[in-house]
C-alpha atoms as a PDB file:
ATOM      1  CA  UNK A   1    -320.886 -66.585 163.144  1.00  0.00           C
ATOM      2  CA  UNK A   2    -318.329 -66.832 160.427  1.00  0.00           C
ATOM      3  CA  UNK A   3    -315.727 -68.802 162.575  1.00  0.00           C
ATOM      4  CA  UNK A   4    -315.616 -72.297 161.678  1.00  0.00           C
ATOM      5  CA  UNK A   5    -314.698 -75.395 163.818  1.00  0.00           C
ATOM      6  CA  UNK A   6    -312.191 -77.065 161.252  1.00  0.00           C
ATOM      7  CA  UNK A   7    -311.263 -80.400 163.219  1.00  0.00           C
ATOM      8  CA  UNK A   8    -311.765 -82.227 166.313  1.00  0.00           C
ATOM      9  CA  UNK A   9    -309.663 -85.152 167.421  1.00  0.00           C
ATOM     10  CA  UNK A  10    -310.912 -86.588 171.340  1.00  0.00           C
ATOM     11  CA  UNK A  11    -311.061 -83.396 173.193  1.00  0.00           C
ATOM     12  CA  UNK A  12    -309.243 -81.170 171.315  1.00  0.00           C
ATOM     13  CA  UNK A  13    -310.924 -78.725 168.415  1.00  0.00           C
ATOM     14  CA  UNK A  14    -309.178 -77.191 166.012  1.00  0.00           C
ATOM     15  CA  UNK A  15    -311.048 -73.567 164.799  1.00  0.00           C
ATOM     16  CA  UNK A  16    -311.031 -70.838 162.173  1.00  0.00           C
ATOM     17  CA  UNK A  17    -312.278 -68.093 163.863  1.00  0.00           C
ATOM     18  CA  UNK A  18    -312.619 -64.630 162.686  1.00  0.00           C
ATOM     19  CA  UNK A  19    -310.838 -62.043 164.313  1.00  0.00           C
ATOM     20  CA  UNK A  20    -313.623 -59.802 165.475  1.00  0.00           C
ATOM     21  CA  UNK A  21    -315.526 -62.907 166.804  1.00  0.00           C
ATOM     22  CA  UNK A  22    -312.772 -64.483 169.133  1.00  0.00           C
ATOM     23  CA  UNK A  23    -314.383 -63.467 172.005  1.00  0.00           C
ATOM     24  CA  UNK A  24    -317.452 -64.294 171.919  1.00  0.00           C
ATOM     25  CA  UNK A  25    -315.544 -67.967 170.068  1.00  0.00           C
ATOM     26  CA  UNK A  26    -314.022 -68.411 173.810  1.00  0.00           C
ATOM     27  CA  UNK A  27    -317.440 -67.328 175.358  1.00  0.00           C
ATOM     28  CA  UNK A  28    -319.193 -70.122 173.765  1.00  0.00           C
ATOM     29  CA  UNK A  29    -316.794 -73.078 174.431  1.00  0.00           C
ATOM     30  CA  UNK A  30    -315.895 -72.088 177.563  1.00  0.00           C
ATOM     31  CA  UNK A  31    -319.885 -72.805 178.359  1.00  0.00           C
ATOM     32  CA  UNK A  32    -320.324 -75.662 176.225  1.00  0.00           C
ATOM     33  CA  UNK A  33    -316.866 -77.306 176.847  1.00  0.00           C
ATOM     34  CA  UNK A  34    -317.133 -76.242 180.405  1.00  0.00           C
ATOM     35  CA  UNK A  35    -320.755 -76.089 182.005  1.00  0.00           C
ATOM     36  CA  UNK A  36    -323.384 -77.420 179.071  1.00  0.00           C
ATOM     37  CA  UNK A  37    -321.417 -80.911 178.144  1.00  0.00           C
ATOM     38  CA  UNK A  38    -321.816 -81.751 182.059  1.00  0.00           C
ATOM     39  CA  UNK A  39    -325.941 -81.215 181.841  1.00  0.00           C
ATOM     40  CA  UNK A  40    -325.866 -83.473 178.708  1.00  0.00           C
ATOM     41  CA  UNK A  41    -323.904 -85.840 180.437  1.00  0.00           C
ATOM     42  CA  UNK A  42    -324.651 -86.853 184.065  1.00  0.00           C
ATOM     43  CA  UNK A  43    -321.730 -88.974 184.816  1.00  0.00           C
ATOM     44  CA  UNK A  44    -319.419 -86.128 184.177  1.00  0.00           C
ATOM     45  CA  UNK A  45    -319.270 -84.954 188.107  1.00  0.00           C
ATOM     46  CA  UNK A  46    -316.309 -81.939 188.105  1.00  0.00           C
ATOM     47  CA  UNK A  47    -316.158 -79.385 186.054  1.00  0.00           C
ATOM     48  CA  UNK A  48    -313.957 -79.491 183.264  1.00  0.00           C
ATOM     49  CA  UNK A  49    -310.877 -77.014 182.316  1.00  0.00           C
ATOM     50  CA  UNK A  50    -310.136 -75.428 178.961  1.00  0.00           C
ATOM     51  CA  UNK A  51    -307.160 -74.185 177.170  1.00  0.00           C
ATOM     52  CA  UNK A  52    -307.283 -72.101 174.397  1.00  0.00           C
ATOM     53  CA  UNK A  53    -304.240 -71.446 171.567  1.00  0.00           C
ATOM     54  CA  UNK A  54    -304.854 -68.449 169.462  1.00  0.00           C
ATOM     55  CA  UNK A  55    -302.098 -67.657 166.379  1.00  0.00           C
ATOM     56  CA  UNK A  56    -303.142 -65.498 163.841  1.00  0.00           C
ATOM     57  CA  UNK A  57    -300.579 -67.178 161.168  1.00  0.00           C
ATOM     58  CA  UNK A  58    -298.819 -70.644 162.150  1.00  0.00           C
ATOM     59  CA  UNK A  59    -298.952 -73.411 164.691  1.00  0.00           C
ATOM     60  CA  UNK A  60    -295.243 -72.212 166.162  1.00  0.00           C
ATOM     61  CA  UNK A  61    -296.274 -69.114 166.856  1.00  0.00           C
ATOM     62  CA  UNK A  62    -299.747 -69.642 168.679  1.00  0.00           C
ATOM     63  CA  UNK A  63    -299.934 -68.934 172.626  1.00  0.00           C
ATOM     64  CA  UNK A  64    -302.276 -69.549 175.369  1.00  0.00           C
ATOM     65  CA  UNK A  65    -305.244 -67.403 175.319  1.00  0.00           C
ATOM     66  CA  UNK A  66    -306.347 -65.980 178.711  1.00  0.00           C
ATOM     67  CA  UNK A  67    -308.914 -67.450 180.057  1.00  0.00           C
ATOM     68  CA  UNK A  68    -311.202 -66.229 183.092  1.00  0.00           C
END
């Protein structure tokens, strides 16, 4: 892929990801984030929710990406 995770700080990431690949971005941490962390780590015993922020120029004008 040429999207790029830029920063992480606790559980938030911070991405640069390529307009045509935003999709299958979402895809991937949405199952990672979501379903894969929880077979890495036993203790973690409900599933875990994900926002996602998508601006194509600034931080002011990002807004929540829908999510199914």
């Amino acid at each position: 892929m040429r999207s790029k995770i830029v920063g992480q700080i606790h559980d938030s990431i911070v991405a640069d990801v390529h307009r045509d690949e935003l999709d299958d971005f979402v895809e991937k941490v949405k199952r990672v984030m979501g379903d894969e962390i929880r077979e890495a780590w036993d203790w973690i015993v409900v599933p875990l929710g994900v926002e996602i922020e998508v601006s194509e120029r600034n931080w002011y004008e990002k807004e929540k990406e829908k999510i199914a």
